[in-house]
PDB file of N, CA and C in Angstrom:
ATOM      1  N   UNK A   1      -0.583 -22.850  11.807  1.00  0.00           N
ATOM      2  CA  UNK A   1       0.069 -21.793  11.050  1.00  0.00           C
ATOM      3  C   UNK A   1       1.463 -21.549  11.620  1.00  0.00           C
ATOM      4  N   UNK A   2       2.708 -21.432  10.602  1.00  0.00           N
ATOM      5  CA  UNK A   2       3.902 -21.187  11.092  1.00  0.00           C
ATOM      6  C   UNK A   2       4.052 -19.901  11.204  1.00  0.00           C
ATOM      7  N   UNK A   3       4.823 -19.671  12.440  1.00  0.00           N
ATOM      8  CA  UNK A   3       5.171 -18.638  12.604  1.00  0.00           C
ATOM      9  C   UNK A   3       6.071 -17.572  12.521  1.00  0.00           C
ATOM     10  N   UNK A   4       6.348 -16.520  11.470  1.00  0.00           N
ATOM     11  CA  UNK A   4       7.611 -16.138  10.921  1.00  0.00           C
ATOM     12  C   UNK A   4       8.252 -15.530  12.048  1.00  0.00           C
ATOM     13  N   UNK A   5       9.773 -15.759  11.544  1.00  0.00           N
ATOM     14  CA  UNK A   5      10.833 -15.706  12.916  1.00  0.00           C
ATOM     15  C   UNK A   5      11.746 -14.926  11.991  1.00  0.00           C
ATOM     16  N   UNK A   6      12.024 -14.108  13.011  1.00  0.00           N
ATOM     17  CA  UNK A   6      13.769 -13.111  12.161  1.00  0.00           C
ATOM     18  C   UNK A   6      14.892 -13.949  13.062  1.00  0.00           C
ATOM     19  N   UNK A   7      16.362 -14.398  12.459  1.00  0.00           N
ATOM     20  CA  UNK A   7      17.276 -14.497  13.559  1.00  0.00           C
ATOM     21  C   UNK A   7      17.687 -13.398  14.343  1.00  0.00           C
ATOM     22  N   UNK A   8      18.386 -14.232  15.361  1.00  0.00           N
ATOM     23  CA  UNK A   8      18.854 -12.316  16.452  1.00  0.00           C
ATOM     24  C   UNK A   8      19.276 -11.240  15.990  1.00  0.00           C
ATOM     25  N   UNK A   9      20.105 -11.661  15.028  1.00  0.00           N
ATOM     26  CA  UNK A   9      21.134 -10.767  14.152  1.00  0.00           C
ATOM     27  C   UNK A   9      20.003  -9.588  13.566  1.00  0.00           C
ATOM     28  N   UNK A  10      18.843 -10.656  12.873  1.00  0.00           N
ATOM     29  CA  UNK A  10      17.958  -9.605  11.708  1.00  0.00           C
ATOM     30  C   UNK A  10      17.261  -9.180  12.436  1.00  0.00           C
ATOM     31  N   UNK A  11      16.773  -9.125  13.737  1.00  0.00           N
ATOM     32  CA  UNK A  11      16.113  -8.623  14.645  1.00  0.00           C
ATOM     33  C   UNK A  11      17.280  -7.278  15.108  1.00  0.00           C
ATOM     34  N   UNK A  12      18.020  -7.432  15.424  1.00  0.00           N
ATOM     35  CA  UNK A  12      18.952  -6.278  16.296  1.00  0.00           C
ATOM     36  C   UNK A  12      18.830  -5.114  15.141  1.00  0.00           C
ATOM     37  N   UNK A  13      19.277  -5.713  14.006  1.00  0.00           N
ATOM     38  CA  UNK A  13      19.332  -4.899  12.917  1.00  0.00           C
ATOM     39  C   UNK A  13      18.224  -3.963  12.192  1.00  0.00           C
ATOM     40  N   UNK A  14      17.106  -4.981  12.050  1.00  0.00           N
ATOM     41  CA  UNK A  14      15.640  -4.279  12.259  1.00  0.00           C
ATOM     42  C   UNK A  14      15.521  -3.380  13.515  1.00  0.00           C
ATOM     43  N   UNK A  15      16.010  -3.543  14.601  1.00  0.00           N
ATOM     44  CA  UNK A  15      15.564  -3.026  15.469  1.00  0.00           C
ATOM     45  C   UNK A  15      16.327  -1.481  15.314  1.00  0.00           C
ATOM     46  N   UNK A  16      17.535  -1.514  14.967  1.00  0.00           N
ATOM     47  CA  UNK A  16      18.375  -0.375  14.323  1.00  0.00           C
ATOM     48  C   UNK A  16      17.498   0.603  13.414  1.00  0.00           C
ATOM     49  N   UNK A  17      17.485  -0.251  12.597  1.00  0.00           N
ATOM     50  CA  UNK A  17      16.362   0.229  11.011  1.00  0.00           C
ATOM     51  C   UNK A  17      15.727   1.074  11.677  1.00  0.00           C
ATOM     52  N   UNK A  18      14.527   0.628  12.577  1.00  0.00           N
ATOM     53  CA  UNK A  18      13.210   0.855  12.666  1.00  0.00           C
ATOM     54  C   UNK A  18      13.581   2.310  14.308  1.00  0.00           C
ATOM     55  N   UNK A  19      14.204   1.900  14.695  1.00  0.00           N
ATOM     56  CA  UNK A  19      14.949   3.298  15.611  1.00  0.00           C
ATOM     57  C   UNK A  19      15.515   4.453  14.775  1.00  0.00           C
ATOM     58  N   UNK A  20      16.228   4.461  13.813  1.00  0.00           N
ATOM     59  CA  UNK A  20      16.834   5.219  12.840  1.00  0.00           C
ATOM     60  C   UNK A  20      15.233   5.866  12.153  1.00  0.00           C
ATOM     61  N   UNK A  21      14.468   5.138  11.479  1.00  0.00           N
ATOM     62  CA  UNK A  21      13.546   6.030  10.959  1.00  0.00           C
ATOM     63  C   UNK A  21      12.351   6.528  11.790  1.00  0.00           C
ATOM     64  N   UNK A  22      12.572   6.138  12.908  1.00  0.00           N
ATOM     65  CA  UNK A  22      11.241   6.892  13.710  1.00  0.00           C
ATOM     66  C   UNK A  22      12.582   8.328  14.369  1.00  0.00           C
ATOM     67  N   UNK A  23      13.620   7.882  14.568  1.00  0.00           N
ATOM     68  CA  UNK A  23      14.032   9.133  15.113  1.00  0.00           C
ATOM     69  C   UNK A  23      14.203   9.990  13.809  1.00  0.00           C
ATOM     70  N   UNK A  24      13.920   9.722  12.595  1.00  0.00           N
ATOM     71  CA  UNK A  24      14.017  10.744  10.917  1.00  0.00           C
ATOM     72  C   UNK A  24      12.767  11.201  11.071  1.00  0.00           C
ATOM     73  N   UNK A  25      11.918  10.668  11.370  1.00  0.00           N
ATOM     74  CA  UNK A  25      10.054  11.093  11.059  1.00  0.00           C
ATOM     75  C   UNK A  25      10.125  12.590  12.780  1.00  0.00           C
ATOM     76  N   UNK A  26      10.420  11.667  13.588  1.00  0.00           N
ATOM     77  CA  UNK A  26      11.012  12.333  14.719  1.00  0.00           C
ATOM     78  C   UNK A  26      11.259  14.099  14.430  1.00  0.00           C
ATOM     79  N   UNK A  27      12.656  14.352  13.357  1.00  0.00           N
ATOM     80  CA  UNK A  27      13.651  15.223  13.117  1.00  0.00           C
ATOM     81  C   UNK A  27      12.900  15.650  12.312  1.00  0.00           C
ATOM     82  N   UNK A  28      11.891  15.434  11.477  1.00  0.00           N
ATOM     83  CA  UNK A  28      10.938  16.377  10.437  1.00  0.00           C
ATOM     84  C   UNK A  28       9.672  17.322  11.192  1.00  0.00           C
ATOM     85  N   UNK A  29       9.247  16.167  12.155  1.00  0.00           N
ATOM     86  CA  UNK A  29       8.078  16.989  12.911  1.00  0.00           C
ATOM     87  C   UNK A  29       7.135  16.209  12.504  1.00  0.00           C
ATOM     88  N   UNK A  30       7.331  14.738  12.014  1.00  0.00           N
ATOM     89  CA  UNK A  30       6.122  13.907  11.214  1.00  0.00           C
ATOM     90  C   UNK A  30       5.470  13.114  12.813  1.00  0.00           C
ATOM     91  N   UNK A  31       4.489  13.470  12.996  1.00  0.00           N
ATOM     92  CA  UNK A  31       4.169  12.351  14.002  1.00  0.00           C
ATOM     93  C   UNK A  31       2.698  11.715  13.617  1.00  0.00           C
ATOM     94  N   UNK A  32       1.934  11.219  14.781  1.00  0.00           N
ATOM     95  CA  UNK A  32       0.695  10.691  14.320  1.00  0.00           C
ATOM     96  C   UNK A  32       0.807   8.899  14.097  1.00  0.00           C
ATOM     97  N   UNK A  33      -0.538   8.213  13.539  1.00  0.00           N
ATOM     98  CA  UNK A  33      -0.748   7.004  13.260  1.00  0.00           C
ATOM     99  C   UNK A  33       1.003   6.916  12.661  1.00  0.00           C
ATOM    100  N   UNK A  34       1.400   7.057  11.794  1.00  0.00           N
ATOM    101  CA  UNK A  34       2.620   5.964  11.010  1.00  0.00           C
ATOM    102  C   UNK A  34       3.728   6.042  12.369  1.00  0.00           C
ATOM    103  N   UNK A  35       3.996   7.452  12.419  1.00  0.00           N
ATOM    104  CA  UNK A  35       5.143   7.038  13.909  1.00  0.00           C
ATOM    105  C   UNK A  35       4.665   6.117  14.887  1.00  0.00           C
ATOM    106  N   UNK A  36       3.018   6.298  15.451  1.00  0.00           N
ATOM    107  CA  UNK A  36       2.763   5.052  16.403  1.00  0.00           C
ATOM    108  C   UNK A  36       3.087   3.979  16.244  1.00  0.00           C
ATOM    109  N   UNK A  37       2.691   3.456  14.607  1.00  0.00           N
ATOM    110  CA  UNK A  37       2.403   1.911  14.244  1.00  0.00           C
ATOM    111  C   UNK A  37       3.934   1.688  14.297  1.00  0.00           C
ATOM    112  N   UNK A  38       4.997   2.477  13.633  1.00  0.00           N
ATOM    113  CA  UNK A  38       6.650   1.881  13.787  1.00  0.00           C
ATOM    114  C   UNK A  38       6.843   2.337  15.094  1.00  0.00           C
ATOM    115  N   UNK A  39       6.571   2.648  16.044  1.00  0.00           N
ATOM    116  CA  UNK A  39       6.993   2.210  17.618  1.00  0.00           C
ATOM    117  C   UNK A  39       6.401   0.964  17.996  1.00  0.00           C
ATOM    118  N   UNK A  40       4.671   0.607  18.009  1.00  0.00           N
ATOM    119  CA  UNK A  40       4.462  -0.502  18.115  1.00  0.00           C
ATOM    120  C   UNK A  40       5.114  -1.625  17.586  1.00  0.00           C
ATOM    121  N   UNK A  41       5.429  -1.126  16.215  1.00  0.00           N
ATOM    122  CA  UNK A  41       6.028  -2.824  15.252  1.00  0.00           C
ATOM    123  C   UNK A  41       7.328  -3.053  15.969  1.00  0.00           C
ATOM    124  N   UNK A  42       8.070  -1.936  16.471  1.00  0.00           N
ATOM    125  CA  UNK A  42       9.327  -1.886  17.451  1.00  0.00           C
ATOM    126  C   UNK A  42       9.113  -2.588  18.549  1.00  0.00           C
ATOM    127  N   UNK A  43       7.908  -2.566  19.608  1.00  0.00           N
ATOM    128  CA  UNK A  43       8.046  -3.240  20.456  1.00  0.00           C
ATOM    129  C   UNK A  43       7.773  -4.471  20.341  1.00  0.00           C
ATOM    130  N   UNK A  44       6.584  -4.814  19.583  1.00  0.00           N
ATOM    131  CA  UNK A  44       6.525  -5.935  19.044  1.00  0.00           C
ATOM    132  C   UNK A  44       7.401  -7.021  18.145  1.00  0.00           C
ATOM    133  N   UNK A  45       8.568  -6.607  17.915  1.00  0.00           N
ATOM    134  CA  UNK A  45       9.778  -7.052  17.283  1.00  0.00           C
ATOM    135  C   UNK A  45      10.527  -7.146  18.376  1.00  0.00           C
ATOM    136  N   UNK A  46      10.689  -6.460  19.623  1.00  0.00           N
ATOM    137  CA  UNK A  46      11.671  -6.311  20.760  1.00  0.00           C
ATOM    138  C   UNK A  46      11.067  -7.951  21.908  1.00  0.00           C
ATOM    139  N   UNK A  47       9.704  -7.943  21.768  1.00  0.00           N
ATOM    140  CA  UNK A  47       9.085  -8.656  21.876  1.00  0.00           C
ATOM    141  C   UNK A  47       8.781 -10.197  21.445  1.00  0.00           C
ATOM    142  N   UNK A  48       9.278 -10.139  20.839  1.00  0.00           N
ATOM    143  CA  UNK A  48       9.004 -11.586  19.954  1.00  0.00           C
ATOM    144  C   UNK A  48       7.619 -11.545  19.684  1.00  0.00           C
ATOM    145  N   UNK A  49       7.133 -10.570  18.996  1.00  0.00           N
ATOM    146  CA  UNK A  49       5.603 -11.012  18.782  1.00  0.00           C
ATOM    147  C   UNK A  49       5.675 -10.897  17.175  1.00  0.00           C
ATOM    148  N   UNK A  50       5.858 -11.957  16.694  1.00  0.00           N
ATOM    149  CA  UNK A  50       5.936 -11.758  15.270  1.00  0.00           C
ATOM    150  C   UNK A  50       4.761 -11.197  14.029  1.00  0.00           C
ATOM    151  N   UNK A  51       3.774 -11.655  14.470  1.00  0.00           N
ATOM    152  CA  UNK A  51       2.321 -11.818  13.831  1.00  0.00           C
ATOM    153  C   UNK A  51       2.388 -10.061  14.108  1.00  0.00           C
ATOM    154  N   UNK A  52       1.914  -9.604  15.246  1.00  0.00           N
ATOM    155  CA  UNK A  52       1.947  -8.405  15.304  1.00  0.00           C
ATOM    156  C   UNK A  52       2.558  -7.511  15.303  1.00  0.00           C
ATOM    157  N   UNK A  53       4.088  -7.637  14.919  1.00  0.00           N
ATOM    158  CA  UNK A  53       5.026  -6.926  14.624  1.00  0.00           C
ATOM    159  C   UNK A  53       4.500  -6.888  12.976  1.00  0.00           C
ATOM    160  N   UNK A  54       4.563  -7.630  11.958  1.00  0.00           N
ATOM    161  CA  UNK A  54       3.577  -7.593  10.391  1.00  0.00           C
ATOM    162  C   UNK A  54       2.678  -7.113  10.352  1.00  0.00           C
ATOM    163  N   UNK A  55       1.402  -6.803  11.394  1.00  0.00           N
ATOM    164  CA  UNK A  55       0.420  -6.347  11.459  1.00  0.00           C
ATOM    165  C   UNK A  55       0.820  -4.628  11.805  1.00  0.00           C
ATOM    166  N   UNK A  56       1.663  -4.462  12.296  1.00  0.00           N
ATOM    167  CA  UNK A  56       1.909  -2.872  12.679  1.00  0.00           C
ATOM    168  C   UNK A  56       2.754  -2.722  11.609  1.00  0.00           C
ATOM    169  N   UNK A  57       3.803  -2.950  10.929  1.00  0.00           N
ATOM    170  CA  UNK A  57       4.481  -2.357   9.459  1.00  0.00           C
ATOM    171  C   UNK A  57       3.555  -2.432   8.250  1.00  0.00           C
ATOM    172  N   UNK A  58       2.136  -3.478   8.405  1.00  0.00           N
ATOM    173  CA  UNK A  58       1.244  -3.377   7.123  1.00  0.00           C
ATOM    174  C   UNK A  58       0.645  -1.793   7.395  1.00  0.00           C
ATOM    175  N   UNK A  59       0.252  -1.587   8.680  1.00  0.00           N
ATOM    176  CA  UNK A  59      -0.436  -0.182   9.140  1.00  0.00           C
ATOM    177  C   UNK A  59       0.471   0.819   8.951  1.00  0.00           C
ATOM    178  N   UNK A  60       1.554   0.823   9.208  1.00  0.00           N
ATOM    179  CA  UNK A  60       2.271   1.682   8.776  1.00  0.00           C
ATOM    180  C   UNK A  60       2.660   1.685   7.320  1.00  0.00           C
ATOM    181  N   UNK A  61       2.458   1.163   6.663  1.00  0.00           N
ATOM    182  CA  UNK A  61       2.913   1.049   5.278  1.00  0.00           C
ATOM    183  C   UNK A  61       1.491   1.548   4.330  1.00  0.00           C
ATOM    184  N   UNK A  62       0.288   1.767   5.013  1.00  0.00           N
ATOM    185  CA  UNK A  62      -1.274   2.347   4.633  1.00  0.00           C
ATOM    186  C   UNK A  62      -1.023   3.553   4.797  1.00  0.00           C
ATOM    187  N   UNK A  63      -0.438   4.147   5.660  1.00  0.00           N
ATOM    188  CA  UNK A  63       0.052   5.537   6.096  1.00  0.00           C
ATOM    189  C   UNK A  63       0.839   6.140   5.552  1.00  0.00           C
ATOM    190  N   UNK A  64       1.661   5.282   4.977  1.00  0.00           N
ATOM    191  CA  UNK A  64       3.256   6.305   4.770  1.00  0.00           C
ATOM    192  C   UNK A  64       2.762   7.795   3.966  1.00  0.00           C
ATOM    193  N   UNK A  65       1.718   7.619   3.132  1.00  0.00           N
ATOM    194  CA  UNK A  65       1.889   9.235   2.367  1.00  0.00           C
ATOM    195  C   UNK A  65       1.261   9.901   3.307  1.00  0.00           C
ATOM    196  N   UNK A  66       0.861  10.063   3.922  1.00  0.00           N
ATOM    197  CA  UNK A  66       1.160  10.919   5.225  1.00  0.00           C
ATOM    198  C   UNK A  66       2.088  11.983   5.103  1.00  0.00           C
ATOM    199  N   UNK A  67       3.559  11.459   5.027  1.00  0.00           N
ATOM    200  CA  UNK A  67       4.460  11.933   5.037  1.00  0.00           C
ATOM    201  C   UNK A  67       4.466  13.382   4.082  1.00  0.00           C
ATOM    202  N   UNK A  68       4.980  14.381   4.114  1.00  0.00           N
ATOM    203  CA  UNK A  68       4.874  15.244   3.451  1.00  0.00           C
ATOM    204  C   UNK A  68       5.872  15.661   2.629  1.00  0.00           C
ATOM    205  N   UNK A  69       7.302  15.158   3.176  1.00  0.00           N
ATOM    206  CA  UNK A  69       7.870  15.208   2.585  1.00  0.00           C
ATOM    207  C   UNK A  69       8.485  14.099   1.246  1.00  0.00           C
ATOM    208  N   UNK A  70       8.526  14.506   0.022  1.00  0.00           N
ATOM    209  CA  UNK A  70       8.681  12.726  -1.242  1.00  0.00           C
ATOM    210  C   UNK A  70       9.452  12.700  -0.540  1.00  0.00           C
ATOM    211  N   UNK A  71      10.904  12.859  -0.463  1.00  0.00           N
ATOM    212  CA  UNK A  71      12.068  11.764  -0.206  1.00  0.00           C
ATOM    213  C   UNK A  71      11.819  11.237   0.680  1.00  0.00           C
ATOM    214  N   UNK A  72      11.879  11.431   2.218  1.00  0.00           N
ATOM    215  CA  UNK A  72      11.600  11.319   3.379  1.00  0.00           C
ATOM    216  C   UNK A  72      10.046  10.031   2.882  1.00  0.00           C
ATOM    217  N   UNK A  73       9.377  10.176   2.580  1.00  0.00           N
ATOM    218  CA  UNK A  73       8.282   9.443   2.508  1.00  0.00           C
ATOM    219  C   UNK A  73       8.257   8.201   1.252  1.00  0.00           C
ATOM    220  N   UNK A  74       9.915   8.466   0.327  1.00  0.00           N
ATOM    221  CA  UNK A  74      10.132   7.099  -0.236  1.00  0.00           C
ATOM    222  C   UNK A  74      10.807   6.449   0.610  1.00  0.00           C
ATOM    223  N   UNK A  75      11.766   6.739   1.034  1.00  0.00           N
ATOM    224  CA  UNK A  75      12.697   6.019   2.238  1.00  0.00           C
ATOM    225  C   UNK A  75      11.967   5.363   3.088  1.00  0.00           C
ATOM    226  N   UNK A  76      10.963   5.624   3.728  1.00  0.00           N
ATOM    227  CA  UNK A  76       9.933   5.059   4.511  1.00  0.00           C
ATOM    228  C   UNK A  76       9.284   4.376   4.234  1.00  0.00           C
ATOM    229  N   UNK A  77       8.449   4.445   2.621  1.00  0.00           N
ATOM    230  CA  UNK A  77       7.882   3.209   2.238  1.00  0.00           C
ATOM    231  C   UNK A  77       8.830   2.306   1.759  1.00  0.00           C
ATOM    232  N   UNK A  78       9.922   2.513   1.205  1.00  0.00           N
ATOM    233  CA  UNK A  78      11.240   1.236   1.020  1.00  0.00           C
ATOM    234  C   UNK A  78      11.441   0.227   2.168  1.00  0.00           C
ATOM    235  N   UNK A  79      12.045   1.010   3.358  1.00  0.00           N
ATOM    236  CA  UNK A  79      11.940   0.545   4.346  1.00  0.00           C
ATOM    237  C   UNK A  79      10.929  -0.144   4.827  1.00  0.00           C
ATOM    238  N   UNK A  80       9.699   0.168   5.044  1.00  0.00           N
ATOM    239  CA  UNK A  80       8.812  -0.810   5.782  1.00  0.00           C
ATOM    240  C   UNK A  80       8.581  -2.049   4.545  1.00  0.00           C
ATOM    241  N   UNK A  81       8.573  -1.617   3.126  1.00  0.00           N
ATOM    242  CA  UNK A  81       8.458  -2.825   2.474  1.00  0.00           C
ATOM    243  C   UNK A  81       9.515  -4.223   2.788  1.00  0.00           C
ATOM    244  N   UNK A  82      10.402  -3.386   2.854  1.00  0.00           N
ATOM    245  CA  UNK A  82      11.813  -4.190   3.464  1.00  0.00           C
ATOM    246  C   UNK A  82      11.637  -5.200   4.480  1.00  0.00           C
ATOM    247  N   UNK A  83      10.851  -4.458   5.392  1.00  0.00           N
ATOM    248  CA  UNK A  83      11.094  -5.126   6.875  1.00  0.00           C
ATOM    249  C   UNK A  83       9.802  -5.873   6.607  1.00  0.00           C
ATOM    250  N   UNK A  84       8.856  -5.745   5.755  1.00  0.00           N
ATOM    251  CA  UNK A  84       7.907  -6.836   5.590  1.00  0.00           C
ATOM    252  C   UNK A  84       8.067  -7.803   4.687  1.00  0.00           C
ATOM    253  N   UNK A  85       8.605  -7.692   3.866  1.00  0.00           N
ATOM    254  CA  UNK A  85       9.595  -8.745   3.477  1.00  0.00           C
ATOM    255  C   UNK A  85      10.194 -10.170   3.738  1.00  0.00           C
ATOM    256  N   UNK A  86      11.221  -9.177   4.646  1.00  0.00           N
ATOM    257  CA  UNK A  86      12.263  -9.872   5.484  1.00  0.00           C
ATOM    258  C   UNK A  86      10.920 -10.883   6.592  1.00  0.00           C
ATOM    259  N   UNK A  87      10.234 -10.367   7.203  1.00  0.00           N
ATOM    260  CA  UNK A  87       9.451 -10.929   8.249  1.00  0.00           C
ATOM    261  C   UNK A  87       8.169 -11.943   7.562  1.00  0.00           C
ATOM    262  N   UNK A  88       7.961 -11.615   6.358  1.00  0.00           N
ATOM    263  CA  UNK A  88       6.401 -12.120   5.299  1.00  0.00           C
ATOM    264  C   UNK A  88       7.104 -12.753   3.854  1.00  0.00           C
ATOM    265  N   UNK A  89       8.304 -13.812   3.366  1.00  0.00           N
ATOM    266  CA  UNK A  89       8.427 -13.618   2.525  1.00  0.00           C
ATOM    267  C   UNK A  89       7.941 -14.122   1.640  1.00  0.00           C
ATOM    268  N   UNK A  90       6.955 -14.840   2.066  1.00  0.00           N
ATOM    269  CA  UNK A  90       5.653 -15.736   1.418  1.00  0.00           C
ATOM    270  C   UNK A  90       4.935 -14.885   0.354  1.00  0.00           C
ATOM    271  N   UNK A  91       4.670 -13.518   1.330  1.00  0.00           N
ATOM    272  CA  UNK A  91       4.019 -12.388   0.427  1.00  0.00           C
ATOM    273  C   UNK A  91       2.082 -12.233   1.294  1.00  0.00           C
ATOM    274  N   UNK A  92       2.152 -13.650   2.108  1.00  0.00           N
ATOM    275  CA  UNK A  92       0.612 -13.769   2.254  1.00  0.00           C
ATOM    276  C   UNK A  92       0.134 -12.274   3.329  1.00  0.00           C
ATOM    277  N   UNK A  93      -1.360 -12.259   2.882  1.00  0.00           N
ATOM    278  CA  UNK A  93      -1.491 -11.095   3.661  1.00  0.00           C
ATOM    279  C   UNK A  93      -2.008 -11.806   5.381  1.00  0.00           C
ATOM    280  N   UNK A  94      -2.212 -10.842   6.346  1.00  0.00           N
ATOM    281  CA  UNK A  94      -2.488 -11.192   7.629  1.00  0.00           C
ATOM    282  C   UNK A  94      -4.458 -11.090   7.376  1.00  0.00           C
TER     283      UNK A  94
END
């Protein structure tokens, strides 16, 4: 099985992304499972662990209505669709 790879660039940038919306979930008072799983998918992206960096934005992406707030909680599911995407663009599930 191949293993999906971001270049450095889409990694730094993800890594931006994914800092920017945990410090937004952060600034609302949202915490719990979805903030965990986007810190994990963070380290696991900081990491080179690709497989499980997809496996923590699918978990976070089960979560997002969580969120309480709509806007705040479309932005979030945009985003993680994004970054699974970018990392899955096959579409296959894990």
């Amino acid at each position: 099985m191949r293993h999906p790879t971001l270049s450095p660039a889409a990694r730094d940038a993800d890594l931006g992304r994914l800092d920017d919306i945990i410090a937004e979930l952060e600034s609302f008072g949202e915490s719990g499972p979805l903030r965990e799983h986007l810190r994990s998918a963070r380290q696991c992206l900081s990491g080179a662990m690709s497989e499980e960096y997809l496996v923590n934005l699918e978990r976070a992406r089960r979560v997002v209505d969580s969120i309480a707030d709509g806007n705040l909680q479309r932005r979030v599911d945009n985003m993680v669709a994004q970054l699974i995407a970018e990392i899955n663009p096959s579409g296959e599930a894990n």
